[in-house]
N, C-alpha and C. Protein backbone atom coordinates (compact mmCIF):
# COMPACT_ATOMS: atom_id res chain seq x y z
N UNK A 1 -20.44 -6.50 -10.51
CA UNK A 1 -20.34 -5.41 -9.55
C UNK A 1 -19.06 -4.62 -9.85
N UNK A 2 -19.13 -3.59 -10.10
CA UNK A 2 -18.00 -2.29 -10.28
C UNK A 2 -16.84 -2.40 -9.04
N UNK A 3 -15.78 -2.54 -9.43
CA UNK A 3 -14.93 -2.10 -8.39
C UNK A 3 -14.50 -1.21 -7.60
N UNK A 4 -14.47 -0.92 -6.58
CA UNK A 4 -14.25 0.38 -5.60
C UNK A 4 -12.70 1.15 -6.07
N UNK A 5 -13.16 2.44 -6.19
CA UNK A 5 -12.24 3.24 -6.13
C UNK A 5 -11.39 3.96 -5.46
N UNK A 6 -10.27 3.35 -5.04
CA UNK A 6 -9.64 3.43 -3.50
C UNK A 6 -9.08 4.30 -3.67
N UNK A 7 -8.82 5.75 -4.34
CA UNK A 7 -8.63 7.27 -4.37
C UNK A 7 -10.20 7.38 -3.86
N UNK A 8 -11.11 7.36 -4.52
CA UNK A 8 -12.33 8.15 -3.94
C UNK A 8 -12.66 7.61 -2.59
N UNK A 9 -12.18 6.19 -1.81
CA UNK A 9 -12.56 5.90 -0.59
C UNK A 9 -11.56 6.88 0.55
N UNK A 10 -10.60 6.88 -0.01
CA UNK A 10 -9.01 7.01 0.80
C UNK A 10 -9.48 9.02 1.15
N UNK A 11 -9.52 9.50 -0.31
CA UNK A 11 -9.29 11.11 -0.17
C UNK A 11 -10.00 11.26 0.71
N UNK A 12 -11.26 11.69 1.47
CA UNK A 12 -12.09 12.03 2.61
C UNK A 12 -11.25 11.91 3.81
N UNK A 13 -10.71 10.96 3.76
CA UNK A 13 -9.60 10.58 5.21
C UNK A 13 -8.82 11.43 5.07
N UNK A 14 -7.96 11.15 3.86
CA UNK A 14 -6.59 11.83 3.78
C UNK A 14 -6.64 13.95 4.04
N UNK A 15 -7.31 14.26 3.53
CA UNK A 15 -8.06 15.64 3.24
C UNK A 15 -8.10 16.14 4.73
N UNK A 16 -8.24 15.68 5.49
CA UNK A 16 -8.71 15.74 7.02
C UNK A 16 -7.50 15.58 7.78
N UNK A 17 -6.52 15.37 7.11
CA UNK A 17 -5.04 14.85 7.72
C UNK A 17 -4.00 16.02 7.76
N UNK A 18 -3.58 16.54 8.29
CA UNK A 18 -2.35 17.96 8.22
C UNK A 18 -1.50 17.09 7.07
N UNK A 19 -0.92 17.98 6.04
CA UNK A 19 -0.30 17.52 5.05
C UNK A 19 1.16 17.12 5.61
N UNK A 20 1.94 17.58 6.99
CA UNK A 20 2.54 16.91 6.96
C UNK A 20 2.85 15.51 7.50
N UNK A 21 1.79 15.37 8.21
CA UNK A 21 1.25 14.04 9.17
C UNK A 21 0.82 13.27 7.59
N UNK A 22 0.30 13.73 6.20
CA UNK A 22 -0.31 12.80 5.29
C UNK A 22 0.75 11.34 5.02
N UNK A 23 2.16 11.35 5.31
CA UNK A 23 2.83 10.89 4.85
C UNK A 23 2.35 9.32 5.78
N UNK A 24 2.47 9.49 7.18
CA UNK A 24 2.45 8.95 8.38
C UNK A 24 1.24 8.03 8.44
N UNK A 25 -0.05 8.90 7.30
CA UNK A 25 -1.13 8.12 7.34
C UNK A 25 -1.56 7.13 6.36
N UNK A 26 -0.85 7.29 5.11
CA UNK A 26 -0.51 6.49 4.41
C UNK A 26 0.66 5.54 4.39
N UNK A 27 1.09 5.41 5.35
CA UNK A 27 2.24 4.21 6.14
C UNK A 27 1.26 3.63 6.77
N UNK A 28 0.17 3.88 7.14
CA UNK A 28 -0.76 2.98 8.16
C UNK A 28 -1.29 2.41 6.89
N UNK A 29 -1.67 2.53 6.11
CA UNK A 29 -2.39 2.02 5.01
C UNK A 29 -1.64 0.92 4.49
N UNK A 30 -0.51 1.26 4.24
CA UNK A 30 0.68 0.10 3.99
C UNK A 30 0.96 -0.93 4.40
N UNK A 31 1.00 -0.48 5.88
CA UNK A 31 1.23 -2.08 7.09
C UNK A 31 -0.46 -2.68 6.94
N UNK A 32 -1.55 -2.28 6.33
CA UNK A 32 -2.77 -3.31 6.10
C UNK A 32 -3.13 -3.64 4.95
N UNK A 33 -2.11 -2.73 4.20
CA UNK A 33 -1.79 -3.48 2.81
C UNK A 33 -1.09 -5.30 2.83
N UNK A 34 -0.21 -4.59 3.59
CA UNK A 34 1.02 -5.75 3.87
C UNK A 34 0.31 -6.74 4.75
N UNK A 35 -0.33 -6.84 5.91
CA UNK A 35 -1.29 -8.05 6.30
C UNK A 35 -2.12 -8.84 5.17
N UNK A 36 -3.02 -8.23 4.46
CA UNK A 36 -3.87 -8.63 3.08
C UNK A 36 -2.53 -9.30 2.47
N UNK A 37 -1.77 -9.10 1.91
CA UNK A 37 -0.58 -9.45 0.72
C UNK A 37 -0.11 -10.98 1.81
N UNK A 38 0.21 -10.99 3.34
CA UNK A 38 0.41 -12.32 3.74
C UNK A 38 -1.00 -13.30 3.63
N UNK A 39 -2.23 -12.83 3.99
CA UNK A 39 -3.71 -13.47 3.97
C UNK A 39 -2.88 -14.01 2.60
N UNK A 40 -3.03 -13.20 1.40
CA UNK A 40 -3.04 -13.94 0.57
C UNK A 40 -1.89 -14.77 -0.24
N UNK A 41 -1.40 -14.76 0.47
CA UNK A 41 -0.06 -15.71 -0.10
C UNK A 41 -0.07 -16.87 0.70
N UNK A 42 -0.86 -16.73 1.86
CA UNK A 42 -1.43 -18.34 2.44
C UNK A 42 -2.11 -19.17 1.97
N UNK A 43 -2.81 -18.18 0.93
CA UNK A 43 -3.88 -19.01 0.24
C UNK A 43 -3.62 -19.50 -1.17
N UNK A 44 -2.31 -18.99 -1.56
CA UNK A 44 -1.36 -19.36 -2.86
C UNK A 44 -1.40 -20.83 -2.87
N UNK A 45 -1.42 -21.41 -3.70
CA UNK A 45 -1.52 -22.93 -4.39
C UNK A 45 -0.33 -23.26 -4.83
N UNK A 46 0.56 -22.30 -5.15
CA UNK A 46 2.12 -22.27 -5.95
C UNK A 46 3.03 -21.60 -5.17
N UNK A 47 4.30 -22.37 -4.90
CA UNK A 47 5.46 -21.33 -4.57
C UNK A 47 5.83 -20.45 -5.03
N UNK A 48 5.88 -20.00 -6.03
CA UNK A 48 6.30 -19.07 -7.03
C UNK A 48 5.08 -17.96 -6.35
N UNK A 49 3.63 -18.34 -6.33
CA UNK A 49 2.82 -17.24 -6.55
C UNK A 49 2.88 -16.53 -4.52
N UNK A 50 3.02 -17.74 -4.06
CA UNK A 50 2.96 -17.44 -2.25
C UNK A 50 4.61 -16.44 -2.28
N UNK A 51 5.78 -16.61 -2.38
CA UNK A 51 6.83 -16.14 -2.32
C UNK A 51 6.58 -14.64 -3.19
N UNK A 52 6.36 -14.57 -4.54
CA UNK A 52 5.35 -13.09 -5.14
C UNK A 52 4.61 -12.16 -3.87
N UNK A 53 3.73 -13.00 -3.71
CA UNK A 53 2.47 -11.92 -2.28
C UNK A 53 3.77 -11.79 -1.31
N UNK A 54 4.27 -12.80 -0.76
CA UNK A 54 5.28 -12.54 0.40
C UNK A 54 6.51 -11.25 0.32
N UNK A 55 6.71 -11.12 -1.32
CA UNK A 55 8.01 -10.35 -1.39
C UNK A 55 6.96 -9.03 -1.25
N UNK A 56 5.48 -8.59 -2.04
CA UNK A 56 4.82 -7.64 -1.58
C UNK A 56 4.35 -7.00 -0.17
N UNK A 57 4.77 -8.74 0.28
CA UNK A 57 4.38 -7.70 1.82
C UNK A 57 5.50 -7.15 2.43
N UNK A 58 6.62 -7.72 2.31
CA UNK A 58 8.02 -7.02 2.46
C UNK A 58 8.08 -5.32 1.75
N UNK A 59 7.65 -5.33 0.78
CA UNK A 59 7.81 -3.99 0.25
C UNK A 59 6.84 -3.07 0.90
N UNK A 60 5.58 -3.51 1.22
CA UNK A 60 4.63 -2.50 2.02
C UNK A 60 5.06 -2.41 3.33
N UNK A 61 5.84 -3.14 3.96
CA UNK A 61 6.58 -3.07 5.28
C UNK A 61 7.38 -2.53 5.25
N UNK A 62 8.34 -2.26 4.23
CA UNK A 62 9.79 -1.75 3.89
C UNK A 62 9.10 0.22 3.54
N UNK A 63 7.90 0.32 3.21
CA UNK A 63 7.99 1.68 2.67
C UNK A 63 7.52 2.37 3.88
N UNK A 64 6.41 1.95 4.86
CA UNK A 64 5.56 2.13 6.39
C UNK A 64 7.10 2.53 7.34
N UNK A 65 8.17 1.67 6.87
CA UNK A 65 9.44 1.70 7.78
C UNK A 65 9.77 2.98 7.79
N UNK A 66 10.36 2.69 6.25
CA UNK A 66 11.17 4.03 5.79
C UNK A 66 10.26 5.28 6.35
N UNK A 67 9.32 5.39 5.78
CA UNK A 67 8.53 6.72 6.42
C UNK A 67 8.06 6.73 7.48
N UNK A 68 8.04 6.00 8.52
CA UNK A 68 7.84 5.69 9.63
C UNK A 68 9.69 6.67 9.95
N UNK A 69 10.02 6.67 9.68
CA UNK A 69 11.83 6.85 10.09
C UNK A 69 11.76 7.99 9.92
N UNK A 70 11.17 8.96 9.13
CA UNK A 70 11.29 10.22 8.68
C UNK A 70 10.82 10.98 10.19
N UNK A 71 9.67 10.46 10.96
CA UNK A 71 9.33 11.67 11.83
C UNK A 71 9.71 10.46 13.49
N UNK A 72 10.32 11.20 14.16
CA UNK A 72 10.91 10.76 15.44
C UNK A 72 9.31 10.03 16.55
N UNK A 73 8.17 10.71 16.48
CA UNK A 73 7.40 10.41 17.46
C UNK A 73 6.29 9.62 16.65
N UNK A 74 6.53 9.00 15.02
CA UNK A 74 5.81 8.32 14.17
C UNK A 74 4.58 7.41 15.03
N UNK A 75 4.84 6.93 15.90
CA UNK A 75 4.08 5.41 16.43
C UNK A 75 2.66 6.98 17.19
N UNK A 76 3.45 7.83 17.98
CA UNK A 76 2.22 8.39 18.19
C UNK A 76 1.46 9.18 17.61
N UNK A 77 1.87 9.85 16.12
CA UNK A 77 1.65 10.48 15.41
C UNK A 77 -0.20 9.45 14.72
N UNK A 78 0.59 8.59 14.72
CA UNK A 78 0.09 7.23 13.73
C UNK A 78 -1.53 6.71 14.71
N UNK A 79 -0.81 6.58 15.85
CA UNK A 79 -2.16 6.15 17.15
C UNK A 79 -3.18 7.79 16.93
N UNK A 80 -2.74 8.54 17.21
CA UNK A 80 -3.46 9.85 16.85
C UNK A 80 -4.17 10.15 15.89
N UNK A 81 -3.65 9.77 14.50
CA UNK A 81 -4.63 9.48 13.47
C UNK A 81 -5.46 8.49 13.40
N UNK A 82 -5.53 6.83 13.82
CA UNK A 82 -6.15 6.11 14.07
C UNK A 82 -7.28 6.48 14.79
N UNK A 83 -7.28 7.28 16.29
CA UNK A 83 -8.31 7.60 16.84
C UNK A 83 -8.95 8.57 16.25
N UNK A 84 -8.33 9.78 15.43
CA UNK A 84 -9.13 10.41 14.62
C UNK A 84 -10.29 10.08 13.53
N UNK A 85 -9.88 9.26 12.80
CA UNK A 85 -10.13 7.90 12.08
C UNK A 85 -9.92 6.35 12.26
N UNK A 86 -11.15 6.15 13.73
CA UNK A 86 -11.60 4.59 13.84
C UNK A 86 -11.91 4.14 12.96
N UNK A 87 -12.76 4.40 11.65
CA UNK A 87 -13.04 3.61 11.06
C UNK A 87 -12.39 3.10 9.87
N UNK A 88 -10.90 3.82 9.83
CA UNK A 88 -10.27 3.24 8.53
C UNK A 88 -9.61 1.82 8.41
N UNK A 89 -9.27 1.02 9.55
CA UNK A 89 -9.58 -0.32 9.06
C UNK A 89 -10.19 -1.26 8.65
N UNK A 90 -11.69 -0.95 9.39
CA UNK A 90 -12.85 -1.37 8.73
C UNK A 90 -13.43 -1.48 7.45
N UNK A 91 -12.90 0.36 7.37
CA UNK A 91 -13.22 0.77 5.22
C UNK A 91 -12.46 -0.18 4.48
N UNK A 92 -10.53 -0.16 4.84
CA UNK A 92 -9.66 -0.81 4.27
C UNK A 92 -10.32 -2.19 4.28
N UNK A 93 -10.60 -2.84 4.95
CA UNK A 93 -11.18 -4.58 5.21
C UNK A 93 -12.51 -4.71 4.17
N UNK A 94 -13.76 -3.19 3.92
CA UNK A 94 -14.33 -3.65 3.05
C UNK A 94 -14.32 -3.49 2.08
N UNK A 95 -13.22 -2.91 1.48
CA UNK A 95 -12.99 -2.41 0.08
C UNK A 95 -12.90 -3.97 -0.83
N UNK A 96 -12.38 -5.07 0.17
CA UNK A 96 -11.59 -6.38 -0.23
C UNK A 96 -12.71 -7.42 -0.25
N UNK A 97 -13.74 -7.63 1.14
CA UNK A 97 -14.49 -8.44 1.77
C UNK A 97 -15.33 -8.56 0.72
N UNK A 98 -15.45 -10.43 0.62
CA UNK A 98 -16.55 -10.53 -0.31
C UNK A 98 -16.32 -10.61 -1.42
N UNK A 99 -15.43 -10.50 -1.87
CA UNK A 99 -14.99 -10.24 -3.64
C UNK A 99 -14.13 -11.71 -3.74
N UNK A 100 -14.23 -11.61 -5.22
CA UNK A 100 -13.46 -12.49 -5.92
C UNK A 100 -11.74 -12.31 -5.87
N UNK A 101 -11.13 -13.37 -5.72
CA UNK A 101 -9.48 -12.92 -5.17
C UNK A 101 -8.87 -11.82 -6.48
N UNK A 102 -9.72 -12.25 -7.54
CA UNK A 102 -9.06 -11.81 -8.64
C UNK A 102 -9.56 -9.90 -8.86
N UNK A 103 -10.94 -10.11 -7.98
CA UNK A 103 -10.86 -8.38 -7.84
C UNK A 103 -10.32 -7.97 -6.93
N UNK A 104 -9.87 -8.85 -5.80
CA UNK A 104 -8.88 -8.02 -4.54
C UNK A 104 -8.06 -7.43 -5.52
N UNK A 105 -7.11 -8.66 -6.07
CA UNK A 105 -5.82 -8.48 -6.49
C UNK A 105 -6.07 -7.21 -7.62
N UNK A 106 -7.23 -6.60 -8.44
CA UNK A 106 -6.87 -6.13 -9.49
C UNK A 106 -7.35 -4.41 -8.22
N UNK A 107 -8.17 -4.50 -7.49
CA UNK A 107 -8.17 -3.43 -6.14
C UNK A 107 -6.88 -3.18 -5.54
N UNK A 108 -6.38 -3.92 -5.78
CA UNK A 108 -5.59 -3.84 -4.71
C UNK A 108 -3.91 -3.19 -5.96
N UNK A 109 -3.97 -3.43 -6.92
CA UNK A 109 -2.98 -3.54 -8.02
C UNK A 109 -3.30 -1.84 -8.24
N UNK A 110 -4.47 -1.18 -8.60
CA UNK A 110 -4.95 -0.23 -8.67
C UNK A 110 -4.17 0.83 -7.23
N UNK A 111 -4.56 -0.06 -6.23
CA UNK A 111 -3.79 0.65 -5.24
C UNK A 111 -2.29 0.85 -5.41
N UNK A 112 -1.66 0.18 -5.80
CA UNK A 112 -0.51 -0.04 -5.65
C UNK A 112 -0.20 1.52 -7.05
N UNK A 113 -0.70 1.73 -8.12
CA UNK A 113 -0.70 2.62 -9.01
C UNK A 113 -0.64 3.69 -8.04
N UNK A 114 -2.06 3.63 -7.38
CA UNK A 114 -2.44 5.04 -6.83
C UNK A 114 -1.01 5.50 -5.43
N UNK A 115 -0.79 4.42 -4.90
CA UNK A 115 0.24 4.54 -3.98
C UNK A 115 1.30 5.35 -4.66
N UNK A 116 1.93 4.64 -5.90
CA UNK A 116 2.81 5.30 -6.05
C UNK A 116 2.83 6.69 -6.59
N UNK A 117 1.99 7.19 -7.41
CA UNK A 117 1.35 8.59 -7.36
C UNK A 117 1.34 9.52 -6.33
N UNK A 118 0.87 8.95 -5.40
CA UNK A 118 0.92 9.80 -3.93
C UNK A 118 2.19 10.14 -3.36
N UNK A 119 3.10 9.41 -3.48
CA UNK A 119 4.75 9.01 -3.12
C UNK A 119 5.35 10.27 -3.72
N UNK A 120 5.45 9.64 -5.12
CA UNK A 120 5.31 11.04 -6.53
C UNK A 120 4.83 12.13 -5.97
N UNK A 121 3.30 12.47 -5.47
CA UNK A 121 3.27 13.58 -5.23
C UNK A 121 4.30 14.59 -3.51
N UNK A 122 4.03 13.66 -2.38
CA UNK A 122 4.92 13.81 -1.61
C UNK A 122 6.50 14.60 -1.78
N UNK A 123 6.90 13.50 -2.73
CA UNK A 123 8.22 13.94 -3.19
C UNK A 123 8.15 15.23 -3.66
N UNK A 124 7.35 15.60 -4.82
CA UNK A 124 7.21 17.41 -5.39
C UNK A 124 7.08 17.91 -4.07
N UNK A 125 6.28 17.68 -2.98
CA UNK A 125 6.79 19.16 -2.06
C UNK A 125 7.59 19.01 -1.49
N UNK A 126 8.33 17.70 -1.74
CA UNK A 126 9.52 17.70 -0.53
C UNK A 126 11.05 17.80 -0.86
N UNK A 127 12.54 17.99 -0.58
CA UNK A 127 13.64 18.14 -0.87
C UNK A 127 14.18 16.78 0.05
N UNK A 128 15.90 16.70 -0.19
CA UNK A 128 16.41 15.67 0.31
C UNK A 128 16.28 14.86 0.47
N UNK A 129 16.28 14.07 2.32
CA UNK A 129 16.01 12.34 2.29
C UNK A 129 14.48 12.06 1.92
N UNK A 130 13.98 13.25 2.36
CA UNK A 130 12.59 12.45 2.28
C UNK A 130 12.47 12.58 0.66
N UNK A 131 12.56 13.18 0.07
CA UNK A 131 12.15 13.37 -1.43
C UNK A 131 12.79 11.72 -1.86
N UNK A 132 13.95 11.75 -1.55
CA UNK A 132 14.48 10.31 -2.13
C UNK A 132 14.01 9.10 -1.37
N UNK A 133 13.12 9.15 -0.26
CA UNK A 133 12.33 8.10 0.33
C UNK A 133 11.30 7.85 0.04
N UNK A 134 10.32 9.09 -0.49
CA UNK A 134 8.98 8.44 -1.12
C UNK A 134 9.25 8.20 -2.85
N UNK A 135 10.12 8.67 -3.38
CA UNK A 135 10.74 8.38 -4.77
C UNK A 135 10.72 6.58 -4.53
N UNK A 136 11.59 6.72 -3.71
CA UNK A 136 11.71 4.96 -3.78
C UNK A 136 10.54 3.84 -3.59
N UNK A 137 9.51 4.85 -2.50
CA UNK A 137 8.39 4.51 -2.02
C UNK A 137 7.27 4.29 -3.47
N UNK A 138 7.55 5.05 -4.02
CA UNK A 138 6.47 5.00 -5.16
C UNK A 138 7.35 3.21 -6.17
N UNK A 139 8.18 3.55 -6.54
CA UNK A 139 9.16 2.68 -7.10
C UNK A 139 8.70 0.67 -6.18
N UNK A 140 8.43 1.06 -5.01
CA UNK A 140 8.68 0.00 -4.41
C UNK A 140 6.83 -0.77 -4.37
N UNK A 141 5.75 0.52 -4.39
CA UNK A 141 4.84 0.21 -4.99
C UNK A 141 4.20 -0.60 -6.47
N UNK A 142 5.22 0.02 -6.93
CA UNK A 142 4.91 -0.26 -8.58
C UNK A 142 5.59 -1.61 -9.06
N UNK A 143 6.28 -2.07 -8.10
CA UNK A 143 6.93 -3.67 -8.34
C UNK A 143 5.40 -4.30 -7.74
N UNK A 144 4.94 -4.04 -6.81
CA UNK A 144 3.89 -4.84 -5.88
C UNK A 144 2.88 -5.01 -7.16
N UNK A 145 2.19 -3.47 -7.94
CA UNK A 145 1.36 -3.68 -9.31
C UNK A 145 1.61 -4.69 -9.94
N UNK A 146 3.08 -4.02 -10.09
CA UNK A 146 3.60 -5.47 -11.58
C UNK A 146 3.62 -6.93 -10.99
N UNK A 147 3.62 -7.35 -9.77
CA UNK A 147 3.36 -8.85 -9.62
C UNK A 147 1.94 -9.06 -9.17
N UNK A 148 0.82 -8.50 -8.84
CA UNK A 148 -0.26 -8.40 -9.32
C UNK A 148 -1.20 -8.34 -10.58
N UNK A 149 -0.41 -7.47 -11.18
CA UNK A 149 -1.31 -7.48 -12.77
C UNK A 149 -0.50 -9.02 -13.37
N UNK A 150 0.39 -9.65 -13.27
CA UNK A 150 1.08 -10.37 -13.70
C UNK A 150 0.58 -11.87 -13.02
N UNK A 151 0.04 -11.40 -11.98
CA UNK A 151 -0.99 -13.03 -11.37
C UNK A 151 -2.13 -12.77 -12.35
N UNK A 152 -2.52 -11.50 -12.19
CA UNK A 152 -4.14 -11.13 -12.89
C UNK A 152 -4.02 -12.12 -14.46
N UNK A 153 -3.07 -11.96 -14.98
CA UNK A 153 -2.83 -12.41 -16.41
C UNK A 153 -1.69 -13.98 -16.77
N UNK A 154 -1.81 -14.15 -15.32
CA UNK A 154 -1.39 -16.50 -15.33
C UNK A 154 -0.11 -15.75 -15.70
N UNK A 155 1.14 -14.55 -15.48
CA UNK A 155 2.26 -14.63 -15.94
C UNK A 155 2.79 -15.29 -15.09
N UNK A 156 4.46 -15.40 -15.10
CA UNK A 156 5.38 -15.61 -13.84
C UNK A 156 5.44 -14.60 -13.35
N UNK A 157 5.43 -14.77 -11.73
CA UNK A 157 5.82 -13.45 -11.41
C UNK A 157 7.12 -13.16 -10.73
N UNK A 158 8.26 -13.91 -10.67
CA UNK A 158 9.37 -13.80 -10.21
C UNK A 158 8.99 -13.12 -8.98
N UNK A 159 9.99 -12.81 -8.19
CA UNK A 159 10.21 -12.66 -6.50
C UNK A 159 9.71 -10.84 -6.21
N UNK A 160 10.74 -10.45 -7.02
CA UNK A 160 10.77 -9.02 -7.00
C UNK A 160 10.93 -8.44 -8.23
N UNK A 161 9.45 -7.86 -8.93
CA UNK A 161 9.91 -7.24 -10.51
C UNK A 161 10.22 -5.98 -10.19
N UNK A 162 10.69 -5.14 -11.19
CA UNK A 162 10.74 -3.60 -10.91
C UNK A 162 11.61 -2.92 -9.77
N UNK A 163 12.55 -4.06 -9.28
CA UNK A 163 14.23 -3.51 -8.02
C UNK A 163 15.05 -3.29 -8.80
């Protein structure tokens, strides 16, 4: 079975989102990134590999923060898009459900690419803190890839690659 393409699931949502609220709605995506990344570090067999998922969910918590920080009324901004889009936890839950851990992780590694792209793009329209918050945001994604593709392939994955 082909793996889902979480740009082609995500854009329909995102597209529908005021570009400057897009930031706000992809922080929601993050904090259910970061639930999935604890699921699965419960289910880790190795310290090394549970402490890996754990430092990823720190980083998808750490980027939801940061941009969560950028707009003052974030929490209602965030509930507002949710009710706009009920069904994006559901989508997020079946992109994963059912699959082999090793296609979460390579779905989910893919995400972590596409995340930081988006960050990347953010940053081009933006100046100052925020430009240097999704800069980091993309940066803080692309460690989460690299200890994913790095389970995908039996490496070590040390705590935090790519800080």
């Amino acid at each position: 079975m082909a793996l889902p393409d979480i740009g082609a699931v995500i854009a329909p949502f995102l597209e529908r989102v005021p570009p400057e609220q897009q930031p706000l709605f992809v922080a929601l995506a993050e904090r259910m990134a970061a639930e999935r990344y604890r699921r699965w570090a419960a289910l880790a067999t190795d310290a090394e590999g549970r402490k890996a998922l754990l430092a990823c969910a720190d980083r998808e918590e750490e980027i939801a923060s940061a941009v969560e920080a950028l707009t003052p009324d974030a929490g209602a901004v965030q509930r507002a898009l949710l009710e706009t889009n009920p069904s994006l936890p559901e989508i997020n839950s079946n992109l994963f459900e059912g699959r082999p851990l090793a296609d979460q992780w390579m779905i989910q590694a893919r995400g972590e690419r596409l995340g930081a792209a988006t960050w990347r793009a953010f940053a081009g329209r933006d100046e100052g803190a925020q430009r240097e918050v999704f800069e980091r945001c993309a940066r803080l994604e692309e460690a989460s890839a690299e200890v994913l593709e790095a389970l995908l392939d039996g490496k070590p994955t040390g705590a935090a690659p790519g800080r």
